[in-house]
C-alpha atoms as a PDB file:
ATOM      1  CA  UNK A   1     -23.639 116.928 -57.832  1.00  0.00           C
ATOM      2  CA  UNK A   2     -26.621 117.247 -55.609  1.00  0.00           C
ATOM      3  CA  UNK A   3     -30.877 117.679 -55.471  1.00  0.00           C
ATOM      4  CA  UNK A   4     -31.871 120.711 -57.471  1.00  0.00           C
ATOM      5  CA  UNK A   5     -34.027 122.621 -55.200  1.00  0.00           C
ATOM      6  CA  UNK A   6     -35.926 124.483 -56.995  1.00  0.00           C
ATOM      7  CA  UNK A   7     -38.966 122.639 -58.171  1.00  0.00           C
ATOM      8  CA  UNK A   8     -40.092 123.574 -61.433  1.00  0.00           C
ATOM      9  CA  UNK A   9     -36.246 123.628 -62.564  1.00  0.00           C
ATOM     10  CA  UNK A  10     -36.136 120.074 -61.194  1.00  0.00           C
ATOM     11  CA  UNK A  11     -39.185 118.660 -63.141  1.00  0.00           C
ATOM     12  CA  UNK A  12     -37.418 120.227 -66.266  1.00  0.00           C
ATOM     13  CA  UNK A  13     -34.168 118.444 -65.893  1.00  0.00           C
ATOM     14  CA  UNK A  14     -36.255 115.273 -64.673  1.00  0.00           C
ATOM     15  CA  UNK A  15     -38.103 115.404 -68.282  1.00  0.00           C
ATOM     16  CA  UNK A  16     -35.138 115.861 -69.948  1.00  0.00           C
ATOM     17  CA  UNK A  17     -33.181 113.282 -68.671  1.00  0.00           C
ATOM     18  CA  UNK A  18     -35.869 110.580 -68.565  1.00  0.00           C
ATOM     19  CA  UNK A  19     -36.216 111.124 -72.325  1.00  0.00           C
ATOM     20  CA  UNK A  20     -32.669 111.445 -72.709  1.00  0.00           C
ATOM     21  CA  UNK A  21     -32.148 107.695 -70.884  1.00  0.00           C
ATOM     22  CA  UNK A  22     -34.889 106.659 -72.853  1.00  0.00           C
ATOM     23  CA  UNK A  23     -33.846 107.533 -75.842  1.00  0.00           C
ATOM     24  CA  UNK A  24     -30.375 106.050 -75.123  1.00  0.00           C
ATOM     25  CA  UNK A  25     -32.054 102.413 -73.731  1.00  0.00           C
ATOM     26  CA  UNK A  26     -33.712 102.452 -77.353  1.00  0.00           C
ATOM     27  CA  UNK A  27     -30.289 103.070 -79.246  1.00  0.00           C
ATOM     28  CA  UNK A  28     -28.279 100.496 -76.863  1.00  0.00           C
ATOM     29  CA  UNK A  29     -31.357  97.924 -77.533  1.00  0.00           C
ATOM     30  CA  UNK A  30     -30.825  98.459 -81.495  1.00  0.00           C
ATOM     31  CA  UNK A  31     -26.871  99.160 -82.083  1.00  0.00           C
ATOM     32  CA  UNK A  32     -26.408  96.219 -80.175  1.00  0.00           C
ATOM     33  CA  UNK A  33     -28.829  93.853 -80.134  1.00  0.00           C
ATOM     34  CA  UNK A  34     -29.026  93.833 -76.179  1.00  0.00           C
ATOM     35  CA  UNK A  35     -32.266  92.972 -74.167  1.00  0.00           C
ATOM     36  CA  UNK A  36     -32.557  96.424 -72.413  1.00  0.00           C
ATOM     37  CA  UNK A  37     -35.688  97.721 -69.992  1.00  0.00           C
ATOM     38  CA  UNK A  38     -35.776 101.028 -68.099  1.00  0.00           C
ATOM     39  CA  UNK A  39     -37.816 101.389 -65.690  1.00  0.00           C
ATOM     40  CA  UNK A  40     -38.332 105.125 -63.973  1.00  0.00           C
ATOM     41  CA  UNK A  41     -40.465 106.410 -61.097  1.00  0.00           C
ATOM     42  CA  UNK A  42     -41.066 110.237 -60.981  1.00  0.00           C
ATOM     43  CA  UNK A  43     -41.063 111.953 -57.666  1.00  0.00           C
ATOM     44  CA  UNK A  44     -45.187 112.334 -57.859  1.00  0.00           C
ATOM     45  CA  UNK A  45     -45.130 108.267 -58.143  1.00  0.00           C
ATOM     46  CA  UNK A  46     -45.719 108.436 -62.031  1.00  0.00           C
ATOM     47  CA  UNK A  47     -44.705 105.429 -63.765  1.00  0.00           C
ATOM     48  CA  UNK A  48     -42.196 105.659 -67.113  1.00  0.00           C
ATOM     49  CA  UNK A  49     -40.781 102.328 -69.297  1.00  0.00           C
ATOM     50  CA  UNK A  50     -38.844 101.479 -72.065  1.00  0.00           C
ATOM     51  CA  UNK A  51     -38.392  97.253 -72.781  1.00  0.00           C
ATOM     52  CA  UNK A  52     -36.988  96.384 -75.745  1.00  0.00           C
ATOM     53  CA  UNK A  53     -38.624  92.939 -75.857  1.00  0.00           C
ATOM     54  CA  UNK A  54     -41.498  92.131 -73.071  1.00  0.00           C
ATOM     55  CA  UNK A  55     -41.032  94.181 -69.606  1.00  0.00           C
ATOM     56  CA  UNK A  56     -42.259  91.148 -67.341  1.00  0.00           C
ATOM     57  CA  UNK A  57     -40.158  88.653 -69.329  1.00  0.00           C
ATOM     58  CA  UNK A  58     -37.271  90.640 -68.786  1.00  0.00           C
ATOM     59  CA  UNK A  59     -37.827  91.285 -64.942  1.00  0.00           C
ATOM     60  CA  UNK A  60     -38.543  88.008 -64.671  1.00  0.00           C
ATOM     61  CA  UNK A  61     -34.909  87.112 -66.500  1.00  0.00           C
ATOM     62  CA  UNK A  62     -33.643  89.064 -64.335  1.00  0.00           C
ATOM     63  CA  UNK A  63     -34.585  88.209 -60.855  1.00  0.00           C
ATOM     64  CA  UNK A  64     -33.823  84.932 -61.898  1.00  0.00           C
ATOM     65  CA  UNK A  65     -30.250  85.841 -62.679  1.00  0.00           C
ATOM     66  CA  UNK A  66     -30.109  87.688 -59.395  1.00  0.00           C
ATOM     67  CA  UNK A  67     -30.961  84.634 -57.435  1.00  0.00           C
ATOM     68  CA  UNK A  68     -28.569  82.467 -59.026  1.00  0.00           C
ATOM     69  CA  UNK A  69     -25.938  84.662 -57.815  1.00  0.00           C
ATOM     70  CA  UNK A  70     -27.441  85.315 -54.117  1.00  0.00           C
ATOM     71  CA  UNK A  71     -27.724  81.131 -54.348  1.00  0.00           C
ATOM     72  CA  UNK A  72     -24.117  80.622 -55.474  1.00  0.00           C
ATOM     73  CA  UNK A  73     -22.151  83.391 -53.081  1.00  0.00           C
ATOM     74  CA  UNK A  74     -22.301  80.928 -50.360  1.00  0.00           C
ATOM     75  CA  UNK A  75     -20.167  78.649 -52.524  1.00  0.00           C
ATOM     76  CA  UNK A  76     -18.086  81.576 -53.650  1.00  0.00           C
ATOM     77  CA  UNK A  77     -17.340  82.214 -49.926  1.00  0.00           C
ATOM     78  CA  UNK A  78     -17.055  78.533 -48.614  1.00  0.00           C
ATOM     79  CA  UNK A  79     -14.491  77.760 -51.172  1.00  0.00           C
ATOM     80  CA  UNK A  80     -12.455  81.236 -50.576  1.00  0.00           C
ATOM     81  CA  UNK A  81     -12.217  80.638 -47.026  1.00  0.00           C
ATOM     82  CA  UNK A  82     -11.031  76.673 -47.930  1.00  0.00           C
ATOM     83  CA  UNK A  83      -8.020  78.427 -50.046  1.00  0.00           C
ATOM     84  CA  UNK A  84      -7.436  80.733 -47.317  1.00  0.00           C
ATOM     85  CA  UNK A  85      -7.215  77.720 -45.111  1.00  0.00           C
ATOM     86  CA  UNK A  86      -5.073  75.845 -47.890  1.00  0.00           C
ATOM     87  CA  UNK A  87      -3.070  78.853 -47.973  1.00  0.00           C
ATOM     88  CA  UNK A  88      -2.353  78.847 -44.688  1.00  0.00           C
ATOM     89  CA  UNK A  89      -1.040  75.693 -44.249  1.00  0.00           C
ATOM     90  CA  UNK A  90       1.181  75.378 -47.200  1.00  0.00           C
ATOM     91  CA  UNK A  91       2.951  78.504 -45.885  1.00  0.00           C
ATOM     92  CA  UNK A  92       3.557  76.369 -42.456  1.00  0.00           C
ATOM     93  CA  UNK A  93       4.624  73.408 -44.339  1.00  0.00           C
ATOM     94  CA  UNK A  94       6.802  75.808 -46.080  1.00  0.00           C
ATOM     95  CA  UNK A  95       8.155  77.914 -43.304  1.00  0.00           C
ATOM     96  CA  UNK A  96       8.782  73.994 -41.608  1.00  0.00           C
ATOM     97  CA  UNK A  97      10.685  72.981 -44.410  1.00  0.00           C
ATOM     98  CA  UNK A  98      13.020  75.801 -44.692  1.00  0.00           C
ATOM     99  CA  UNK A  99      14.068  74.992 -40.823  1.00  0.00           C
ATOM    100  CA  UNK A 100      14.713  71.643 -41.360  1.00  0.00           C
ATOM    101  CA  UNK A 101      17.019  72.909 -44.409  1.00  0.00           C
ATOM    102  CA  UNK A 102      19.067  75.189 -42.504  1.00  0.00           C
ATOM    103  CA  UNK A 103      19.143  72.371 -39.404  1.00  0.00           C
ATOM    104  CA  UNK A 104      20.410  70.098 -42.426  1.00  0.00           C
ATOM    105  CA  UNK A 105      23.051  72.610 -43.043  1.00  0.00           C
ATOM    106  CA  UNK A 106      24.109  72.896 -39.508  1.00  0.00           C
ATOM    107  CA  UNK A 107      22.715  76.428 -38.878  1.00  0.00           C
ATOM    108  CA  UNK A 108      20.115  76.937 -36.324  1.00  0.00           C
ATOM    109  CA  UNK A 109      21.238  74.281 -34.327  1.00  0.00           C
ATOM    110  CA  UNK A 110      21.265  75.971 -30.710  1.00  0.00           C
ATOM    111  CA  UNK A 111      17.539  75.649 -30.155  1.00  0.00           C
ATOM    112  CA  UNK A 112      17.544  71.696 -31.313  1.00  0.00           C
ATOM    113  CA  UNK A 113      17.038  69.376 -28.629  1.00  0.00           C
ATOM    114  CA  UNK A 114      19.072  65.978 -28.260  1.00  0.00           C
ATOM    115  CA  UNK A 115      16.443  64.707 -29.875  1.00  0.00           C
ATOM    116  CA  UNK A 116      15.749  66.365 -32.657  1.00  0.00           C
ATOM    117  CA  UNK A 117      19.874  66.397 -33.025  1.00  0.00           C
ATOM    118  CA  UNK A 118      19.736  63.048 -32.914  1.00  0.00           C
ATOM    119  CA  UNK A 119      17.093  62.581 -36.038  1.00  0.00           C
ATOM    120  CA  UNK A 120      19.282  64.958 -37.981  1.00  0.00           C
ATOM    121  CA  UNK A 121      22.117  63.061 -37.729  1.00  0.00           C
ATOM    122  CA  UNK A 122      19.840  60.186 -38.620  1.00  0.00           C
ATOM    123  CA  UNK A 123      18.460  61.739 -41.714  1.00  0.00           C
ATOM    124  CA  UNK A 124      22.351  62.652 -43.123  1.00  0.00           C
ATOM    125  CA  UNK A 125      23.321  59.546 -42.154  1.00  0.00           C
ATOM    126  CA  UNK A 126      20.679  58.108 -44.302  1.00  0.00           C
ATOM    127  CA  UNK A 127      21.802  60.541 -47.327  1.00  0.00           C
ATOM    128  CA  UNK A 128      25.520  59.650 -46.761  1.00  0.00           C
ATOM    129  CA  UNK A 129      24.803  55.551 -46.867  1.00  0.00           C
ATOM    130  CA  UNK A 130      22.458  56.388 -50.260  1.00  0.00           C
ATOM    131  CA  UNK A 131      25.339  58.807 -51.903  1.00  0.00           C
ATOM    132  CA  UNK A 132      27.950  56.267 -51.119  1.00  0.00           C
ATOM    133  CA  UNK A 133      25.986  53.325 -52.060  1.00  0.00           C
ATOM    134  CA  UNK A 134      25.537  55.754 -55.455  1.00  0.00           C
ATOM    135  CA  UNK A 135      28.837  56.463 -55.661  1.00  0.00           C
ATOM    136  CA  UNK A 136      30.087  52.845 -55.773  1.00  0.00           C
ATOM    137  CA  UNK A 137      27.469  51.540 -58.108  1.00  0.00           C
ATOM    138  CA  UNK A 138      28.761  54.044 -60.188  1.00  0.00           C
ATOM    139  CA  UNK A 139      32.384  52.697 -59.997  1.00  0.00           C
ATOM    140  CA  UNK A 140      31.219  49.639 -60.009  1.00  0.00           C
ATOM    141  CA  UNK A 141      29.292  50.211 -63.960  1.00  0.00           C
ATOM    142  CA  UNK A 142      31.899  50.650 -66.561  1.00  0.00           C
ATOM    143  CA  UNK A 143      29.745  52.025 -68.994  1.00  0.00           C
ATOM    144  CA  UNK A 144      28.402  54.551 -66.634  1.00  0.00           C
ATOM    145  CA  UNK A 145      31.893  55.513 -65.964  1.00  0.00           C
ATOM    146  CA  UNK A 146      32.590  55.633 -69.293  1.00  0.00           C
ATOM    147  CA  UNK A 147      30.079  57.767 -70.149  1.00  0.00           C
ATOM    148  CA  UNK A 148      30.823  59.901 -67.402  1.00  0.00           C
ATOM    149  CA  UNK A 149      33.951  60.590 -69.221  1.00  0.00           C
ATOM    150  CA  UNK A 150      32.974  61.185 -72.485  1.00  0.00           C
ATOM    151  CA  UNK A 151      30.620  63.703 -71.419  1.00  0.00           C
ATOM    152  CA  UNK A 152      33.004  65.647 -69.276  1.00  0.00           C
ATOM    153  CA  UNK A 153      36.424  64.641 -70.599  1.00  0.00           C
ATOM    154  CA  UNK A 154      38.216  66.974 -68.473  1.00  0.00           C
ATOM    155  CA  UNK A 155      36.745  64.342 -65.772  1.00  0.00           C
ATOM    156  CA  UNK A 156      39.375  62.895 -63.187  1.00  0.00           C
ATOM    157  CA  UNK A 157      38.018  60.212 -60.722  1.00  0.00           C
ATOM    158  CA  UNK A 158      39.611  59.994 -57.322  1.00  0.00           C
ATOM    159  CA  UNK A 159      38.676  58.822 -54.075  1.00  0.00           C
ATOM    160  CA  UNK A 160      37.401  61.384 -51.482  1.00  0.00           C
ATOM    161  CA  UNK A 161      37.141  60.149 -48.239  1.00  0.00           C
ATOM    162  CA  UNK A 162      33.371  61.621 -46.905  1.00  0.00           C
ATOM    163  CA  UNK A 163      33.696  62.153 -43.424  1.00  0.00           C
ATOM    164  CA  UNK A 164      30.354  64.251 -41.547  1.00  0.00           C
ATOM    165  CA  UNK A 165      30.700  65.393 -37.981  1.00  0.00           C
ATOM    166  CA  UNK A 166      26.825  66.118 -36.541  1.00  0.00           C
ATOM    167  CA  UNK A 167      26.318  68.185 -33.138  1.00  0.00           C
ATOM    168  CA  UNK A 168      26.623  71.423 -32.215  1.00  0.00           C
ATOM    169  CA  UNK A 169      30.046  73.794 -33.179  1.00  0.00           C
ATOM    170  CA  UNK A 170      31.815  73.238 -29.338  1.00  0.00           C
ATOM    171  CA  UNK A 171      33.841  76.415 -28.550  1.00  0.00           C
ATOM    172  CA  UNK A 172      30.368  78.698 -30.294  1.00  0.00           C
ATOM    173  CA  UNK A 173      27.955  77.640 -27.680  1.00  0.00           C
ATOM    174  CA  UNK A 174      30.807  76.866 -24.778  1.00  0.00           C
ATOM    175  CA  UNK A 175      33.472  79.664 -25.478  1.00  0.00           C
ATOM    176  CA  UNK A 176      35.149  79.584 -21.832  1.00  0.00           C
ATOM    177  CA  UNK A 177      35.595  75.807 -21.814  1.00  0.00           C
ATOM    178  CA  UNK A 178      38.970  74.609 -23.296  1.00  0.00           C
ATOM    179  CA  UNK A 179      39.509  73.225 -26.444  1.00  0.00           C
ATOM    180  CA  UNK A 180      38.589  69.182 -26.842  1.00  0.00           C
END
């Protein structure tokens, strides 16, 4: 689409269209109820309007709507760039957590310091003492154990001696030294 150039063919289509607009403003306005106003400058600065209720009351409504949304974009953006922030964070958090998962699993452990070895094998000796002190309350509760075997009667207790070794794997990180 572009500018027709030829002037008298361009002040045809401009009549025609205008009343064509019009005319369609008018039908929106009554079909479906809607508050409509068309507004239309010709080239030579002539003035054409279609309101379907008041003109000024409806500019008016509507640079007051327009405000309200130039007032609240601020907000809008503010509160994106919080979530973006939010975002952010919880994908360190996360990305944190999943190393300390694999460290809890004994992978990863080459770039630990003594340290941070050292409040691993805190942490699963934490989980140990809380799974064994589990472990023989459960014993310890007939009708727990009971019900433990009417739920899985297939279900034969036995001790299982839990025994965790923390540190790094010896010949991975030391191949040439001998065996200990």
């Amino acid at each position: 689409m572009k500018r027709i150039e030829n002037t008298t063919s361009r002040q045809v289509t401009f009549s025609k269209r205008r009343n064509g607009l019009l005319k369609k403003a008018y039908e929106l306005s009554v079909l479906c109820d809607a508050e409509v106003a068309v507004i239309i400058f010709s080239q030579k600065g002539r003035v054409y309007e279609f309101s379907s209720s008041d003109l000024q009351k409806t500019v008016e409504r509507y640079r007051k709507n327009t405000k309200e949304v130039q007032i609240d974009m601020p907000h809008t953006e503010l509160y994106t760039e919080k979530a973006k922030q939010e975002i952010g964070n919880m994908v360190k958090k996360i990305e944190l957590l999943e190393v300390s998962q694999r460290r809890l699993l004994g992978q990863e452990l080459g770039s630990c310091s003594i340290e941070e070895l050292q409040e691993i094998d805190g942490q699963l000796e934490q989980s140990l003492r809380s799974i064994r002190a589990r472990k023989s309350g459960a014993k310890s509760s007939p009708k727990l154990t009971e019900a433990i075997r009417n739920f899985i009667p297939s279900c034969q207790t036995s001790e299982v001696e839990t025994d965790l070794f923390i540190g790094l794997p010896y010949k991975k990180f030391h191949p040439k030294l001998p065996d200990i």
